[in-house]
Protein backbone atom coordinates (compact mmCIF):
# COMPACT_ATOMS: atom_id res chain seq x y z
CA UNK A 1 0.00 0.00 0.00
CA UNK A 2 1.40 3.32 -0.53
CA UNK A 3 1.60 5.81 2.09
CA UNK A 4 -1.04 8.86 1.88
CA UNK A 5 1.50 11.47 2.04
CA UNK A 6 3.01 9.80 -1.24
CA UNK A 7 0.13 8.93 -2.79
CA UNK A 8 0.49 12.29 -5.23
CA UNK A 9 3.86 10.87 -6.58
CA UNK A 10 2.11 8.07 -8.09
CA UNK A 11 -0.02 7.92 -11.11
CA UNK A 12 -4.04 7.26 -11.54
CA UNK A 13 -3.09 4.67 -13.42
CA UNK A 14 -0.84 2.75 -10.92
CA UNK A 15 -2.90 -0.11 -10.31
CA UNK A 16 -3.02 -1.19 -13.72
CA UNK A 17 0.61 -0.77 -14.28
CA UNK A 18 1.82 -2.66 -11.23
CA UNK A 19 -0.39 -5.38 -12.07
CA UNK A 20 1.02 -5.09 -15.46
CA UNK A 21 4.69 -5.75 -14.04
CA UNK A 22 4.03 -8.24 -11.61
CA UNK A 23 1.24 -10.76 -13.20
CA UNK A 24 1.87 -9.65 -17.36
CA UNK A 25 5.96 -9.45 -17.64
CA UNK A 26 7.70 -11.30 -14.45
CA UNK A 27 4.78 -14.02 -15.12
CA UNK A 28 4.15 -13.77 -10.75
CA UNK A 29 7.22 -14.73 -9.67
CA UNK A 30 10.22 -12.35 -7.84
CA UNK A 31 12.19 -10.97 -11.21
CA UNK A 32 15.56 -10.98 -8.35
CA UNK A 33 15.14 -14.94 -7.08
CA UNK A 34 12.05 -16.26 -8.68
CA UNK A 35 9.99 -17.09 -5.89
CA UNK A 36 5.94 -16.99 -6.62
CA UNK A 37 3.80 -14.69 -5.81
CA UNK A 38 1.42 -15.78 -2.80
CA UNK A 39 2.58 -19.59 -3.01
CA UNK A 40 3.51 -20.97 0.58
CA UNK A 41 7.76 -21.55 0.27
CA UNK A 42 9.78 -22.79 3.54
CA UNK A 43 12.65 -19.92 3.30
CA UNK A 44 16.20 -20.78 5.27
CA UNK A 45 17.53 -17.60 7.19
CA UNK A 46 20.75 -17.19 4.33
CA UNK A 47 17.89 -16.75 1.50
CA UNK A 48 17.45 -20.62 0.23
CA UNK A 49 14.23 -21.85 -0.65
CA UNK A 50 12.51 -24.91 -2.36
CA UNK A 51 10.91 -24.89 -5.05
CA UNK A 52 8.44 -27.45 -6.43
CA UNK A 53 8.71 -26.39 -10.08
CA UNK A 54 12.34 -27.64 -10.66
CA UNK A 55 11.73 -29.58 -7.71
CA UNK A 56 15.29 -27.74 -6.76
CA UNK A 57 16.89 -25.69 -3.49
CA UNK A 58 17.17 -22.24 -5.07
CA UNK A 59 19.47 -19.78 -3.29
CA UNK A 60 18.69 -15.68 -3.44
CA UNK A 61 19.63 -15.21 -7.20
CA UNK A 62 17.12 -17.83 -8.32
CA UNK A 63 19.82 -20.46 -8.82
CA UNK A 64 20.10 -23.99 -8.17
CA UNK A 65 21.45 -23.99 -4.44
CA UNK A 66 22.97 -26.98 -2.13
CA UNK A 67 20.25 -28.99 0.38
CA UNK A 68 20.00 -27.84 3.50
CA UNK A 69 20.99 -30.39 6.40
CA UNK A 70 19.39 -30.99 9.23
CA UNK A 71 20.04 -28.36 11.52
CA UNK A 72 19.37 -25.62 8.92
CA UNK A 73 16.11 -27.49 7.72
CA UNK A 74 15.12 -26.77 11.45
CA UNK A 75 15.64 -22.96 11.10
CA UNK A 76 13.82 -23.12 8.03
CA UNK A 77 10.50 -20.67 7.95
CA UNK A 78 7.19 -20.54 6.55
CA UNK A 79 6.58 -17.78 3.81
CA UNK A 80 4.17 -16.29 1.20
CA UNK A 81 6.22 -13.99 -0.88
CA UNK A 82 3.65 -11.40 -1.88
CA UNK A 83 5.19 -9.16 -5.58
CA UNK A 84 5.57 -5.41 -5.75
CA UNK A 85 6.02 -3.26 -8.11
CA UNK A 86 9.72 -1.36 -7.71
CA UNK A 87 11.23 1.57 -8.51
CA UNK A 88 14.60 0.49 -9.53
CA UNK A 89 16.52 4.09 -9.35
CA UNK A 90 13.79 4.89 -6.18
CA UNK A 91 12.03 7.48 -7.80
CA UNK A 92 8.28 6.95 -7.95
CA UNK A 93 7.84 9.76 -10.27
CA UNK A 94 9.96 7.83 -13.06
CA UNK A 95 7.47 4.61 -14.43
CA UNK A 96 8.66 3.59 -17.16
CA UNK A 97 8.52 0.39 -17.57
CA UNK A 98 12.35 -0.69 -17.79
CA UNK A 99 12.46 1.43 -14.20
CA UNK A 100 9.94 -1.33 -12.59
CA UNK A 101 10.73 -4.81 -11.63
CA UNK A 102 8.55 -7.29 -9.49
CA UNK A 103 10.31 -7.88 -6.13
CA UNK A 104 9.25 -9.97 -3.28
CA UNK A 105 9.38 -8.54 0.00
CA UNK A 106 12.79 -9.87 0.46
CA UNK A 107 14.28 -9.00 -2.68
CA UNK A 108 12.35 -5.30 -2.53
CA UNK A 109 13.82 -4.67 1.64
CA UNK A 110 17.28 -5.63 0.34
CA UNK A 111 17.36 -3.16 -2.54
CA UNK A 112 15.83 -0.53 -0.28
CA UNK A 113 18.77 -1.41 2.42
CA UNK A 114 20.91 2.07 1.47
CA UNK A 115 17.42 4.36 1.70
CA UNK A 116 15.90 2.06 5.04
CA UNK A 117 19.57 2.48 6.55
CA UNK A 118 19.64 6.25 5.96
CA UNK A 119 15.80 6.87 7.71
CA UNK A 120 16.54 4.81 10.32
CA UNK A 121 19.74 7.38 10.77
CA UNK A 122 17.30 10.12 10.74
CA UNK A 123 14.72 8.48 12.87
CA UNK A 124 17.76 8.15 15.65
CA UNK A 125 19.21 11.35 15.44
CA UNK A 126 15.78 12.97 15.52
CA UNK A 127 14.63 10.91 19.14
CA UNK A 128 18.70 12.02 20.18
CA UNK A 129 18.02 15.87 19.43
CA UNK A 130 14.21 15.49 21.27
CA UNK A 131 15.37 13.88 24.08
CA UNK A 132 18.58 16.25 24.67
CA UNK A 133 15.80 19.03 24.19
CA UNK A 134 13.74 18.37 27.19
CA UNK A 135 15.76 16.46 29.42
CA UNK A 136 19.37 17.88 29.21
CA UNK A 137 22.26 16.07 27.28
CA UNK A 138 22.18 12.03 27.11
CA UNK A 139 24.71 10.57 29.76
């Protein structure tokens, strides 16, 4: 969903064209590691997942990956990747269609890392400058 303060960055026609992206060109699968959209996948913590296809272990690039043994097979997790549509150069403004690739939530957080680890800069400084503001400097 896309925020309401953002919502003017975005065209009318935005839920045509995401659907477009997702469902018409990257056939509803992750255009980063393949995974399907809304299709329940057991996901290991370094990115592998099965996939009943190729009947394969894919790693993060969509590539056939090694089994997992038992231990990891116990940290294994439950997922259903859900597609969105993403700005490659982060600028919702720009939708043209070579700018917007279908990303799982995975795939979409990791090439959002650089913008998610700059807010989260912000978000600390800003609760640093409030809290030296009414109770004196931090200790």
């Amino acid at each position: 969903a896309i925020r309401h303060e953002l919502r003017s960055l975005y065209p009318a026609h935005w839920h045509t064209l995401r659907a477009t992206v997702r469902f018409g060109r990257a056939g509803g699968r992750c255009e980063r590691c393949g995974r399907p959209h809304l299709v329940m996948l057991r996901c290991l913590p370094d990115g592998r997942w099965f996939c009943e296809r190729t009947g394969t272990c894919r790693d993060s690039r969509n590539r056939p990956a090694s089994w997992p043994d038992l231990i990891e097979t116990a940290r294994a997790r439950t997922t259903r990747p859900i597609l969105a549509a993403a700005h490659l150069n982060h600028n919702p403004r720009d939708n043209r269609m070579r700018n917007l690739h279908a990303l799982c939530q995975r795939c979409h957080l990791l090439h959002d890392r650089l913008h998610h680890q700059a807010q989260r800069w912000r978000t600390y400084r800003r609760r640093w400058a409030v809290g030296d503001l009414f109770l004196g400097l931090y200790g």
